[in-house]
C-alpha atoms as a PDB file:
ATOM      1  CA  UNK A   1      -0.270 -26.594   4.002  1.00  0.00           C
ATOM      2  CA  UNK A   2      -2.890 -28.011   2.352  1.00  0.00           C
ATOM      3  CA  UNK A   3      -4.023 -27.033  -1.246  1.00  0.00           C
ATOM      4  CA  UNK A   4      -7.291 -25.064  -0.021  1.00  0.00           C
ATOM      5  CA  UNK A   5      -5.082 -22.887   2.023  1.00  0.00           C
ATOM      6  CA  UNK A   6      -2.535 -22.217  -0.798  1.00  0.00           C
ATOM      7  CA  UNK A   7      -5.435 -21.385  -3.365  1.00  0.00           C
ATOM      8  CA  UNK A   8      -7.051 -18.811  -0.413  1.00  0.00           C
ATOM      9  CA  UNK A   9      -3.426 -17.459  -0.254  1.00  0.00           C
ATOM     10  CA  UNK A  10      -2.984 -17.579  -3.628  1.00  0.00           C
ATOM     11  CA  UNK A  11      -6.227 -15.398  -4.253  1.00  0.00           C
ATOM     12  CA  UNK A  12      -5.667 -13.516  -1.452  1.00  0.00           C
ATOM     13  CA  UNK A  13      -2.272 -12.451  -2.811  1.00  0.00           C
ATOM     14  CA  UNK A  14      -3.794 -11.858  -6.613  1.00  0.00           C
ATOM     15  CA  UNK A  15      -7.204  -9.997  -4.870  1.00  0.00           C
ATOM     16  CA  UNK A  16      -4.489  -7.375  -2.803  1.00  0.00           C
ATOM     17  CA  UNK A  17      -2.210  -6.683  -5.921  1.00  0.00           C
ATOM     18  CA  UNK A  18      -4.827  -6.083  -7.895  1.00  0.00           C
ATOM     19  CA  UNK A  19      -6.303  -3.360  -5.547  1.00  0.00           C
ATOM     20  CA  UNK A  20      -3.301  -1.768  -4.678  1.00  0.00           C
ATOM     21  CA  UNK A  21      -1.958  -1.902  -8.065  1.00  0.00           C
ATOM     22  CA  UNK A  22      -4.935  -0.007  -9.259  1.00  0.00           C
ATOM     23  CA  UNK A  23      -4.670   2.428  -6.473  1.00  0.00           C
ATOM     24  CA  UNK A  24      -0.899   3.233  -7.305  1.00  0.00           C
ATOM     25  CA  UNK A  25      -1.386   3.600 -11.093  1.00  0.00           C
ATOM     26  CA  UNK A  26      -4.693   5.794 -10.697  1.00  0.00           C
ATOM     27  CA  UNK A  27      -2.624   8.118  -7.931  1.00  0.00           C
ATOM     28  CA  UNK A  28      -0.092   8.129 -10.644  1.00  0.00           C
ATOM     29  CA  UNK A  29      -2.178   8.814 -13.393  1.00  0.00           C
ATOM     30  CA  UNK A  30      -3.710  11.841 -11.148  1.00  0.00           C
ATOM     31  CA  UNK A  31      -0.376  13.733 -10.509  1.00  0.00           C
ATOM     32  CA  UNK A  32       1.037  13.428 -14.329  1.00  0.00           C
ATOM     33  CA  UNK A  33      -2.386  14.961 -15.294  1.00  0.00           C
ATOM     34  CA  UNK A  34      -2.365  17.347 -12.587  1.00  0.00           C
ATOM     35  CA  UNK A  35       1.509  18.329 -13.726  1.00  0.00           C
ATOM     36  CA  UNK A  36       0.364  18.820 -17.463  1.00  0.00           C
ATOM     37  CA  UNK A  37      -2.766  20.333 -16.732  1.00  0.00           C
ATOM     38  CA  UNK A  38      -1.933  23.205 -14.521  1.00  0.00           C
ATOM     39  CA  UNK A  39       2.140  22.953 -14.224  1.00  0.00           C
ATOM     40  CA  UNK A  40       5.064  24.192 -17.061  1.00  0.00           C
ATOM     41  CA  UNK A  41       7.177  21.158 -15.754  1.00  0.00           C
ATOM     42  CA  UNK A  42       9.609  19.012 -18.147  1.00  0.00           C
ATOM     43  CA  UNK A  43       9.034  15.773 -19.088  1.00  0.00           C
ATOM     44  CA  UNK A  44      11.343  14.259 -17.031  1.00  0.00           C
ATOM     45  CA  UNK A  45       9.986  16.107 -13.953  1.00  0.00           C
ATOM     46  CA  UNK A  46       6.294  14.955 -14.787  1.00  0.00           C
ATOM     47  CA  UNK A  47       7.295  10.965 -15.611  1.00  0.00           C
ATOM     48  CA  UNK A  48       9.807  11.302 -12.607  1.00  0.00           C
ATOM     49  CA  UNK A  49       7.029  12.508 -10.508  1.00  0.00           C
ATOM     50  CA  UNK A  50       4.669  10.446 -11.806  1.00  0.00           C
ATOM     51  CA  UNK A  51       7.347   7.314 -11.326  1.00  0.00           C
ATOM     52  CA  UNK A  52       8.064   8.637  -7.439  1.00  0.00           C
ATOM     53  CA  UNK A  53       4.166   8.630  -6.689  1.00  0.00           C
ATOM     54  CA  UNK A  54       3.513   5.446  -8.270  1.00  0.00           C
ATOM     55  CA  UNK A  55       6.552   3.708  -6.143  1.00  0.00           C
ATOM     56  CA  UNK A  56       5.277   5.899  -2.642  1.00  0.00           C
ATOM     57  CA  UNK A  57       1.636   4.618  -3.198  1.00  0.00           C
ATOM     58  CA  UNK A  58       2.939   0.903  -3.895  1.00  0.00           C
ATOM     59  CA  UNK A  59       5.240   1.480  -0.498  1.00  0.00           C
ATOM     60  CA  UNK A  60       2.167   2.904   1.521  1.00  0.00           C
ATOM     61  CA  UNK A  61      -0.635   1.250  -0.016  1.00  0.00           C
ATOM     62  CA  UNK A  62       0.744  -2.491  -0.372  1.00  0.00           C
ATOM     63  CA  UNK A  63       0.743  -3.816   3.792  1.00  0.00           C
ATOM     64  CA  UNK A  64      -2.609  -1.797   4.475  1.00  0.00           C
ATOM     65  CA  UNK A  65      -4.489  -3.722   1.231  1.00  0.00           C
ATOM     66  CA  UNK A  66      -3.170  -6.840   2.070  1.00  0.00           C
ATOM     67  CA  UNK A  67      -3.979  -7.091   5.838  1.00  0.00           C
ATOM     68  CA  UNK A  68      -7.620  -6.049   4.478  1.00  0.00           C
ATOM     69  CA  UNK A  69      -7.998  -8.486   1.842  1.00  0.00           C
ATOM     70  CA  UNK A  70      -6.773 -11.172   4.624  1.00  0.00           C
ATOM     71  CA  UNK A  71      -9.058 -10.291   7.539  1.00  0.00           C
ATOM     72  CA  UNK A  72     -12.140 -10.107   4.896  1.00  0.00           C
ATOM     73  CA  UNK A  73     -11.026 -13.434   3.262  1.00  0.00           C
ATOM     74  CA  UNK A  74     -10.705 -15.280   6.344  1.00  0.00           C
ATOM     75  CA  UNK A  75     -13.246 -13.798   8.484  1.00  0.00           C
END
């Protein structure tokens, strides 16, 4: 592999995180508001929560960036 491939892989990798990273923490963001603003639910439910949606949205989010970022990148 040749270095312009690694550095198109290499942005390629930093472009996707940084998209689905921001996803994940705005969707997480979104439900601790929602829980304070309209729930009564603990702390630990609304971090937990907040915790399980940002994990879910890095699980779900993650292969569909990535194969995005590639085919635009490359193509």
């Amino acid at each position: 592999m040749n270095s312009a491939q690694m550095n198109l892989e290499r942005k390629t990798a930093l472009t996707s995180a940084l998209i689905y990273g921001t996803i994940s923490i705005t969707a997480a963001l979104l439900f601790f508001l929602a829980a304070t603003l309209v729930g009564t639910y603990t702390d630990v439910a609304r971090f937990g929560g907040a915790a399980w949606v940002l994990l879910l949205s890095f699980i779900v989010t993650m292969p569909l960036v990535i194969s995005s970022v590639k085919k635009r990148m490359k193509g």
